[in-house]
N, C-alpha and C. Protein backbone atom coordinates (compact mmCIF):
# COMPACT_ATOMS: atom_id res chain seq x y z
N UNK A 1 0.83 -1.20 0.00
CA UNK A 1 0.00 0.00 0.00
C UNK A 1 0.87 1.25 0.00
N UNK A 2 0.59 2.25 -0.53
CA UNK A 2 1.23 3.67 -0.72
C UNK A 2 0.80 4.15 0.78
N UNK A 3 1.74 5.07 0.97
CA UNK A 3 1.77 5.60 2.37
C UNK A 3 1.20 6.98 1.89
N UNK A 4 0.16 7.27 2.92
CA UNK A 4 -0.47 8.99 2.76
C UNK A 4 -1.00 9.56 4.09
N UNK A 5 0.30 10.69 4.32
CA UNK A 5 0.28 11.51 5.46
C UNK A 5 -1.22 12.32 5.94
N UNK A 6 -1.51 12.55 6.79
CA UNK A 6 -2.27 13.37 6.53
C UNK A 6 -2.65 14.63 7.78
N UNK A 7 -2.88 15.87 7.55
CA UNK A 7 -2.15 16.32 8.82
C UNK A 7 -3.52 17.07 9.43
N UNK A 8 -3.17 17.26 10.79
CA UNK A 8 -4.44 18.00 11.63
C UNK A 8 -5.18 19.09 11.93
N UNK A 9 -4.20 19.98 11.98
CA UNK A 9 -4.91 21.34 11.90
C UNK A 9 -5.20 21.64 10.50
N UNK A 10 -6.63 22.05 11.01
CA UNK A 10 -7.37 22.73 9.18
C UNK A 10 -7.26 21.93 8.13
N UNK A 11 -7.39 20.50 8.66
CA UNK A 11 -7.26 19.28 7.74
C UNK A 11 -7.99 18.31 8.39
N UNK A 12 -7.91 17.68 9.27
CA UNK A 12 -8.75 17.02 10.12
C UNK A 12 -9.25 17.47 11.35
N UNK A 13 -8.80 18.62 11.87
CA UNK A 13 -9.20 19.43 12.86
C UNK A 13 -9.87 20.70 12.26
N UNK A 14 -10.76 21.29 12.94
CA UNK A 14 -10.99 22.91 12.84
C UNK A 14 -10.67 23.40 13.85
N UNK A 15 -9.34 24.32 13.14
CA UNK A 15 -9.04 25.34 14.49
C UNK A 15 -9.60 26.08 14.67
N UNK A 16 -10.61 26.76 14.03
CA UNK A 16 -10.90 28.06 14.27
C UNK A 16 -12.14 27.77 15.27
N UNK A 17 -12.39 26.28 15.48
CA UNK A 17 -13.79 26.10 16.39
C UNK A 17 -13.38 25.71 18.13
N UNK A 18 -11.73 26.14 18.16
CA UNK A 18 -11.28 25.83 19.46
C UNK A 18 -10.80 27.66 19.66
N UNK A 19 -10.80 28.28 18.97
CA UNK A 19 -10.86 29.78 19.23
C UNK A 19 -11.61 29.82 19.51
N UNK A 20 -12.79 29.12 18.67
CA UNK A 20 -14.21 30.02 19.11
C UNK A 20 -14.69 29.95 20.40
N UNK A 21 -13.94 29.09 21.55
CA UNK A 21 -14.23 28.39 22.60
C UNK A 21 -13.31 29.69 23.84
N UNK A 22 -12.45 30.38 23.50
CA UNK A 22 -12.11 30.84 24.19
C UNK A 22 -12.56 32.21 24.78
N UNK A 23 -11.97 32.40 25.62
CA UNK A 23 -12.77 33.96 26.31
C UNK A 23 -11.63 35.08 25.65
N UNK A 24 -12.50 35.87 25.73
CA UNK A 24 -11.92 37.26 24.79
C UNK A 24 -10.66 37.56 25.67
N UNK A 25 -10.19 37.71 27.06
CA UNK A 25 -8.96 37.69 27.69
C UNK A 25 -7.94 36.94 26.70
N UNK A 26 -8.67 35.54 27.03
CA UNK A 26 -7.51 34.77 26.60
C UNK A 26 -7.04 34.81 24.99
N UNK A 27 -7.77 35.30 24.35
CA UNK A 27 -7.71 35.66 22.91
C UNK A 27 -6.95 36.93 22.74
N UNK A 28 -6.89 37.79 23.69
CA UNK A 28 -6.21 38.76 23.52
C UNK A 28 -4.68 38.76 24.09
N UNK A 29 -4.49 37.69 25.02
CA UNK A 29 -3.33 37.79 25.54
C UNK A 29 -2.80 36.69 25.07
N UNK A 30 -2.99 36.29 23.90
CA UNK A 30 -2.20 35.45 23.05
C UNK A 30 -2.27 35.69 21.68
N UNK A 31 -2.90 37.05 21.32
CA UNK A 31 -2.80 37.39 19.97
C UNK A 31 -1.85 37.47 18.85
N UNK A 32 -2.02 36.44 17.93
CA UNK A 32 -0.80 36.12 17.14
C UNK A 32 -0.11 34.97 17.16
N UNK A 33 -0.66 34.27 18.38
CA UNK A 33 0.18 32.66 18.80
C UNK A 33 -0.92 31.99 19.61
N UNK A 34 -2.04 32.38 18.88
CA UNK A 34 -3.67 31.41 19.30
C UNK A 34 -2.86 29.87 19.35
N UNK A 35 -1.88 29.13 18.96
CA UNK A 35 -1.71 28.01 18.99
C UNK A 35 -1.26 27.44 20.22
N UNK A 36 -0.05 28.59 20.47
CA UNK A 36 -0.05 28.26 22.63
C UNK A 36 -0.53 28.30 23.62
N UNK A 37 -2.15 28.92 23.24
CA UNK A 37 -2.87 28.80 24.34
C UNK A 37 -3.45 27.23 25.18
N UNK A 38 -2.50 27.34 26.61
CA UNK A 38 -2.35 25.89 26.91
C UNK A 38 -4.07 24.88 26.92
N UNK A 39 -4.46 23.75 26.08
CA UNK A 39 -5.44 23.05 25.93
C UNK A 39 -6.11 23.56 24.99
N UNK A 40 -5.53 24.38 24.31
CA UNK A 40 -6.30 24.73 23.15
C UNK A 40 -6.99 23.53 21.89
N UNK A 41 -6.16 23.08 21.62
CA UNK A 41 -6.10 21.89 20.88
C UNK A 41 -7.22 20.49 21.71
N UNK A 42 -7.24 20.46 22.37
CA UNK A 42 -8.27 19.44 23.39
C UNK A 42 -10.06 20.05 22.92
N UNK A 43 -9.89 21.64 22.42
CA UNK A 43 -11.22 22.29 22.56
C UNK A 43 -11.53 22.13 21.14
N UNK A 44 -11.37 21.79 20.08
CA UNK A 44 -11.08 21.97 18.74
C UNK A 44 -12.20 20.47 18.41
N UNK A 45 -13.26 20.35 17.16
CA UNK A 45 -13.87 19.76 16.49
C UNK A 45 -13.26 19.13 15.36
N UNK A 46 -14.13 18.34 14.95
CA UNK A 46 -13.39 17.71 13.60
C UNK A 46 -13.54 18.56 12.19
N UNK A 47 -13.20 18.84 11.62
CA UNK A 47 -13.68 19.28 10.09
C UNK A 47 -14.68 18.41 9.56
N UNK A 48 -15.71 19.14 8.65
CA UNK A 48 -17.28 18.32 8.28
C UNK A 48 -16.60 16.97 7.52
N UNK A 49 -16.73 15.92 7.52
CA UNK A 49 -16.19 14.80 6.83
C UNK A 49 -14.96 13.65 7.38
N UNK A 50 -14.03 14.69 7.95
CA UNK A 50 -13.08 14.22 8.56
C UNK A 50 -12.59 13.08 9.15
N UNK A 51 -13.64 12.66 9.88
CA UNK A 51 -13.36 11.10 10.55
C UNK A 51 -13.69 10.17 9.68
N UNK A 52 -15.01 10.08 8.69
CA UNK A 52 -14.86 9.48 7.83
C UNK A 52 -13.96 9.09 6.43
N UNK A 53 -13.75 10.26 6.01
CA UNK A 53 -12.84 10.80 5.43
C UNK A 53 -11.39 9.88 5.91
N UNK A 54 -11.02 9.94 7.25
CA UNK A 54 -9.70 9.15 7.32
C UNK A 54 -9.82 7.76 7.25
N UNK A 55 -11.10 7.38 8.15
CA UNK A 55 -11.44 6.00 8.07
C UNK A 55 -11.14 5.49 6.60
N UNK A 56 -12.13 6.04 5.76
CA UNK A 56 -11.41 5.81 4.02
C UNK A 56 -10.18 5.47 3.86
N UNK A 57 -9.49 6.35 3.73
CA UNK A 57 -7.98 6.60 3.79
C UNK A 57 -7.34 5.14 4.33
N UNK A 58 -7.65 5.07 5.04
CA UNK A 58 -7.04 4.45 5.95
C UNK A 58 -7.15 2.72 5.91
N UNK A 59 -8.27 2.27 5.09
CA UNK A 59 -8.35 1.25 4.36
C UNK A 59 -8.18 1.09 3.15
N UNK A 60 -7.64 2.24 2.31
CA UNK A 60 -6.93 1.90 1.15
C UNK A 60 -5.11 2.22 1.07
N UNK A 61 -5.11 3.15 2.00
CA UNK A 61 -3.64 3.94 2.24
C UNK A 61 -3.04 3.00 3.41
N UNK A 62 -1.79 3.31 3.23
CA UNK A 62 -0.95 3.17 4.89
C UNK A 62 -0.77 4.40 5.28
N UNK A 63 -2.07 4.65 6.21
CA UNK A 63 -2.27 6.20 6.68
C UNK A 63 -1.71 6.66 7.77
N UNK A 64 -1.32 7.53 8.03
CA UNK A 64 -0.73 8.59 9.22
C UNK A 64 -1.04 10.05 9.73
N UNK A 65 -1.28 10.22 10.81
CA UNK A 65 -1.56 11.52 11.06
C UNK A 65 0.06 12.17 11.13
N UNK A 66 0.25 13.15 10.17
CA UNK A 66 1.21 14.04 10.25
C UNK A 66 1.22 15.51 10.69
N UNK A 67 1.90 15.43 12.13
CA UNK A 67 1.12 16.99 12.42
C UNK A 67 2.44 17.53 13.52
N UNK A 68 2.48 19.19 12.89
CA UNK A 68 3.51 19.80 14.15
C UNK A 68 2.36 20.50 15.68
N UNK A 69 3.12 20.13 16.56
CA UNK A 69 3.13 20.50 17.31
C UNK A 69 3.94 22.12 17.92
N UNK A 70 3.12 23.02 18.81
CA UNK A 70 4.08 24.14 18.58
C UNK A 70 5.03 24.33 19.78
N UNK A 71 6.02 24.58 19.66
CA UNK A 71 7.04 24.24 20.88
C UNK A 71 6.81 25.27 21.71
N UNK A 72 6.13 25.90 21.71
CA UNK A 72 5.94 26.62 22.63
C UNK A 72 4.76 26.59 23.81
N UNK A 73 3.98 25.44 23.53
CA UNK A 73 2.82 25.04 24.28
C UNK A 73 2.85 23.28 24.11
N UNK A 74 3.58 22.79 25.65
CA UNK A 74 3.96 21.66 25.62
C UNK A 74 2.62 20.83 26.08
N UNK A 75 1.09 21.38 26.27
CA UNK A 75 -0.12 20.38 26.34
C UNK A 75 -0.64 20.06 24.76
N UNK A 76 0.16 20.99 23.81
CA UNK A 76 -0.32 20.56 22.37
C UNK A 76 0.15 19.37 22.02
N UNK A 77 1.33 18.95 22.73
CA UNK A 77 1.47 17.06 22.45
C UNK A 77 0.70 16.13 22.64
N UNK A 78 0.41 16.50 24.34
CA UNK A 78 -1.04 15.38 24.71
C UNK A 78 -2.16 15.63 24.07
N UNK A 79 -2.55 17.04 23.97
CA UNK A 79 -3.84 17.07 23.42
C UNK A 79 -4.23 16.99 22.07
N UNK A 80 -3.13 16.52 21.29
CA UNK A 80 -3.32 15.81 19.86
C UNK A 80 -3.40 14.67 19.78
N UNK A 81 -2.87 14.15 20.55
CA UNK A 81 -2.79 12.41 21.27
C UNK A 81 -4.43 12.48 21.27
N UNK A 82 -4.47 13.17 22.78
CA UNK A 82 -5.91 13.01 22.85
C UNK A 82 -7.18 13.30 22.01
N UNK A 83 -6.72 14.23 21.24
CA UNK A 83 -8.24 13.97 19.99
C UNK A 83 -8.31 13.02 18.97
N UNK A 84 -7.31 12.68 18.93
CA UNK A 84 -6.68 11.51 18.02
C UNK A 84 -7.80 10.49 18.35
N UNK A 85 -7.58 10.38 19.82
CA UNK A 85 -7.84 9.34 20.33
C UNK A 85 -9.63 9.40 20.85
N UNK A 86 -9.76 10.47 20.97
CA UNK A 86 -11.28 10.57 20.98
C UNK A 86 -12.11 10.83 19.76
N UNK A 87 -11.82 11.12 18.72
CA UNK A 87 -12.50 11.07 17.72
C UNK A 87 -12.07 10.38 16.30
N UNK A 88 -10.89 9.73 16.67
CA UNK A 88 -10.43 8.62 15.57
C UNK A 88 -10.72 7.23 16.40
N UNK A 89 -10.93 7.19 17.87
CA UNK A 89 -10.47 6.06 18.25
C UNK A 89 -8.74 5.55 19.01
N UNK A 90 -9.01 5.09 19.98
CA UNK A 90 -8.43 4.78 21.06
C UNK A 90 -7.64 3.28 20.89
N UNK A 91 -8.61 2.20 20.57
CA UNK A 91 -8.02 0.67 20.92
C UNK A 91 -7.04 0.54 19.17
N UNK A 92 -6.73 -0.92 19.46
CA UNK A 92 -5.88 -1.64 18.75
C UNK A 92 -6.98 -1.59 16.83
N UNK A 93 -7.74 -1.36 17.37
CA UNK A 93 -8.81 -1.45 16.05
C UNK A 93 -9.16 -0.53 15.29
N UNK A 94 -8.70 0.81 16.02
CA UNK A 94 -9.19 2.34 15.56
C UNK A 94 -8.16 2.29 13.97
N UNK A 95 -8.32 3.17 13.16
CA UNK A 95 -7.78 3.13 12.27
C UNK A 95 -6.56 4.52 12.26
N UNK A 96 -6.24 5.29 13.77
CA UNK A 96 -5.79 6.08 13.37
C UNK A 96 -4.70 5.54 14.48
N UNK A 97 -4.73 4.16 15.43
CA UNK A 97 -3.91 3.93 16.65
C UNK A 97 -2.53 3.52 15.95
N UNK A 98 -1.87 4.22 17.20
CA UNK A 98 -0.22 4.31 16.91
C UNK A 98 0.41 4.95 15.44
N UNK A 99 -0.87 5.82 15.03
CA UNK A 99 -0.45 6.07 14.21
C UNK A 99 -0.44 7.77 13.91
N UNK A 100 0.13 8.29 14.68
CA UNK A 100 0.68 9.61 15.05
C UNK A 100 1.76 10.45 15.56
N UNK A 101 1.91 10.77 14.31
CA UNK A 101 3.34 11.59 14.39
C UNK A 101 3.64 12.74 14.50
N UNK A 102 4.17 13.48 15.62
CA UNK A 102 4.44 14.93 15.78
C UNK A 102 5.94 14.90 14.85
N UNK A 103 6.27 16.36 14.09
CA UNK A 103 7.04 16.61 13.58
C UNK A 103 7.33 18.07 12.82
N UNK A 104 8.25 18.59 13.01
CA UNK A 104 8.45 20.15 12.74
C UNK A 104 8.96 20.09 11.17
N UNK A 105 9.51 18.29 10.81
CA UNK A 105 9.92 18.88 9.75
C UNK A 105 9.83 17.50 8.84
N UNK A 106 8.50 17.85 8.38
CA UNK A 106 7.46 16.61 7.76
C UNK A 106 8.56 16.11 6.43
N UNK A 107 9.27 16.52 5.92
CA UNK A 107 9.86 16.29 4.57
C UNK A 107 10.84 14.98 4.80
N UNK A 108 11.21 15.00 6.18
CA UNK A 108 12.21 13.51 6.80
C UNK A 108 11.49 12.36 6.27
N UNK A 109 10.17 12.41 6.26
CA UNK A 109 9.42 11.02 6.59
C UNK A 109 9.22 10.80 4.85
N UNK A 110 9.62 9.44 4.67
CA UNK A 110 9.09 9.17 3.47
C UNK A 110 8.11 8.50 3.19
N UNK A 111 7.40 8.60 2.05
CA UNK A 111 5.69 8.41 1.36
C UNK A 111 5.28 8.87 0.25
N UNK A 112 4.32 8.72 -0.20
CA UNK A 112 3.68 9.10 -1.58
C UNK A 112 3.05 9.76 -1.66
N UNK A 113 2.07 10.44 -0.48
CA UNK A 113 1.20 11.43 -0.54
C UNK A 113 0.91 12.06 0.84
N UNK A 114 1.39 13.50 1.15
CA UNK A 114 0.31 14.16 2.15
C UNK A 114 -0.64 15.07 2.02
N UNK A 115 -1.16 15.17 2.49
CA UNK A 115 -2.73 15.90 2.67
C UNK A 115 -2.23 16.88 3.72
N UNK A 116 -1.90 18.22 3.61
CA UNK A 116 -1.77 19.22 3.87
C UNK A 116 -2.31 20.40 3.84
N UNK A 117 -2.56 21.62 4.55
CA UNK A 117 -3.24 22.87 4.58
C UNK A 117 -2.18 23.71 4.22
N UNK A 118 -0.67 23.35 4.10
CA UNK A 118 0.14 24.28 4.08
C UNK A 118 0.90 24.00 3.09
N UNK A 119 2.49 24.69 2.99
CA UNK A 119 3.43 24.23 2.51
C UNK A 119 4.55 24.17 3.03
N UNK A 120 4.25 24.61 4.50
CA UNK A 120 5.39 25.03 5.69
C UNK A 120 5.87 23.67 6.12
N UNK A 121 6.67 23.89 7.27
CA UNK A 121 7.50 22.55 8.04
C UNK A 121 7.77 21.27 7.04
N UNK A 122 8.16 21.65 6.06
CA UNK A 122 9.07 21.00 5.00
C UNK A 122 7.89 20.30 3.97
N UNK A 123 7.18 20.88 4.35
CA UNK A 123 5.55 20.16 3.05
C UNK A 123 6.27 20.38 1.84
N UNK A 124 7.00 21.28 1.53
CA UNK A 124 6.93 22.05 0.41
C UNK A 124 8.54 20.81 0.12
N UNK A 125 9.42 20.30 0.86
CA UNK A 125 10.41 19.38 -0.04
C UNK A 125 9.95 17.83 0.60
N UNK A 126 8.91 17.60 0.78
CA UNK A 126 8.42 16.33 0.41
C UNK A 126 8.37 15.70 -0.12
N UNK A 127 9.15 14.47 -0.45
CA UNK A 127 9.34 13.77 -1.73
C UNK A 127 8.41 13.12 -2.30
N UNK A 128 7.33 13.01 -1.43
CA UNK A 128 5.91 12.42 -2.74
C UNK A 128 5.21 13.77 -2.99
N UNK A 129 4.16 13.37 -3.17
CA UNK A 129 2.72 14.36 -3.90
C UNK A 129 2.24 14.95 -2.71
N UNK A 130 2.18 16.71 -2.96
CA UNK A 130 1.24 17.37 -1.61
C UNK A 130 0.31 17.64 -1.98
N UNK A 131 -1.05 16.91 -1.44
CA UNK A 131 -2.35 17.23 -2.02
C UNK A 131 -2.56 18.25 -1.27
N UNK A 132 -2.74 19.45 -1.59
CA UNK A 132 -3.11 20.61 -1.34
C UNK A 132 -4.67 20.87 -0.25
N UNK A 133 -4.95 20.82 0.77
CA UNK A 133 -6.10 20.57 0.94
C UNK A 133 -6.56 21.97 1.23
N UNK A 134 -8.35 22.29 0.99
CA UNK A 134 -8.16 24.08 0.86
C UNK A 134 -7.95 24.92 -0.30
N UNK A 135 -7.52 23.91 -1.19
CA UNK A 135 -6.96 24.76 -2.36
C UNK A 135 -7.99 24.12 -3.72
N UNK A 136 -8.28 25.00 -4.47
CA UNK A 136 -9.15 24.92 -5.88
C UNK A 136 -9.12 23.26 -5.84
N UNK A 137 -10.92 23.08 -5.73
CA UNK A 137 -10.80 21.30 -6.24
C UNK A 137 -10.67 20.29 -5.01
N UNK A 138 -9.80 20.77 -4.09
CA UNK A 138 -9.67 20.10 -2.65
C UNK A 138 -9.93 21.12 -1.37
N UNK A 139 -10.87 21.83 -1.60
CA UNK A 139 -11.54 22.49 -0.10
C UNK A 139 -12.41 21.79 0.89
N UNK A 140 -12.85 20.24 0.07
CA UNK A 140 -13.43 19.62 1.04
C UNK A 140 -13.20 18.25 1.08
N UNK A 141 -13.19 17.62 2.39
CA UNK A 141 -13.29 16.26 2.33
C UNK A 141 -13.79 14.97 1.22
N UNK A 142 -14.89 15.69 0.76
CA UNK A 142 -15.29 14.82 -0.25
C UNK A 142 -14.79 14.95 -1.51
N UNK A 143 -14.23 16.39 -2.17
CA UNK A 143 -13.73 16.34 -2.82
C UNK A 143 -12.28 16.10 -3.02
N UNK A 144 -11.33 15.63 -1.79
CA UNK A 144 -10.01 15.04 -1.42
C UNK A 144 -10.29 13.54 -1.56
N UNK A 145 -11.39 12.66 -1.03
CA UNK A 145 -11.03 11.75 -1.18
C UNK A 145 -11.86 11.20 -2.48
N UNK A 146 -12.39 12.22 -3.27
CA UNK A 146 -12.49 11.98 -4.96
C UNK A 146 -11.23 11.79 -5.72
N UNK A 147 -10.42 12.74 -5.15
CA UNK A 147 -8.92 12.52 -5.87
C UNK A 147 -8.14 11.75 -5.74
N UNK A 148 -8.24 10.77 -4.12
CA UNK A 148 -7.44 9.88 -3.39
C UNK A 148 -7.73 8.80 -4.17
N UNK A 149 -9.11 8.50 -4.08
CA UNK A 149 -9.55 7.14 -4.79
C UNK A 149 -9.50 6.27 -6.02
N UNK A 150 -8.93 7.20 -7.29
CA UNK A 150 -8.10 6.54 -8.25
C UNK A 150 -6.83 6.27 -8.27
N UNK A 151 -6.26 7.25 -7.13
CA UNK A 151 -4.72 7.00 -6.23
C UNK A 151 -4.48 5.67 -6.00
N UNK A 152 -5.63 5.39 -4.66
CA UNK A 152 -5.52 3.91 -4.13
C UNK A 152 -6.16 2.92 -5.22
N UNK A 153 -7.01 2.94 -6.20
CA UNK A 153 -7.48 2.52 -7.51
C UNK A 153 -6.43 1.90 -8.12
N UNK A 154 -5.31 2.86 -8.48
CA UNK A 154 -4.06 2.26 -9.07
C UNK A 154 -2.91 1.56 -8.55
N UNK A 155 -2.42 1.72 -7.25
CA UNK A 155 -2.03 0.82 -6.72
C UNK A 155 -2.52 -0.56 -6.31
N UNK A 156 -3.61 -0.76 -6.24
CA UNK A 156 -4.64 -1.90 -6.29
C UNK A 156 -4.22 -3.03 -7.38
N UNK A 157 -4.34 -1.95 -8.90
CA UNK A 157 -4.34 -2.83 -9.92
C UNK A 157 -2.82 -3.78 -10.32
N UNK A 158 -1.61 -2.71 -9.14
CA UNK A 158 -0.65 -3.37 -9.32
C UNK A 158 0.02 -4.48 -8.79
């Protein structure tokens, strides 16, 4: 199976629905680095599709959550763990267990495809394919794993 990254914020997470959770203090005294606000990430929803969406993935791909963490807010480790684990699933059976990787500099890991919001923390010298997610054609789940599915289609036939 082809390996396909796939990463969390504004990809399988919505950040902007763990802002929306905070009090205007705390929004203001972290303006500009909303990402260190400690448990921020614990408050955050899935994107519309998302869990299904990986589940997919994840029976045609050798899937991975690829995601940085920001060093400056050391509960954003656990609490990616932990949504991982509450809305992908927890046991030996989940389709997303043990299969999460924090990393500042995604381009180390080799594979054939990530699913990205960005082009930062080395997206951009990745040696497979960056499916752009967000961008013309892939703004939504369903239309990402329209594109995935002749992906895993063709490795199939080989």
């Amino acid at each position: 199976m082809k390996i396909c990254y796939v990463d969390l914020d504004n990809v399988l997470v919505d950040f902007a629905s763990g802002i929306a959770r905070l009090d205007d203090e705390v929004v203001a005294a972290y303006e500009g680095r909303l990402d260190e606000v400690p448990g921020i990430f614990a408050l955050m929803d899935p994107m519309p599709g998302a869990v299904a969406a990986f589940a997919e993935l994840a029976a045609s791909f050798d899937t991975y959550i690829l995601s940085t963490a920001p060093w400056g807010n050391p509960s954003a480790w656990t609490d990616k763990l932990v949504w991982v684990q509450r809305h992908l699933g927890a046991g030996p059976g989940a389709p997303a267990y043990k299969r999460l990787i924090l990393s500042h500099h995604k381009n180390l890991l080799a594979g054939d495809y990530i699913i990205d919001d960005r082009t930062a923390r080395g997206v951009d010298a990745f040696g497979g394919i960056h499916i752009h997610f967000g961008t013309e054609g892939l703004q939504t789940w369903p239309q990402v794993l329209d594109h995935m599915r002749p992906l895993a289609a063709d490795d199939e036939r080989k």
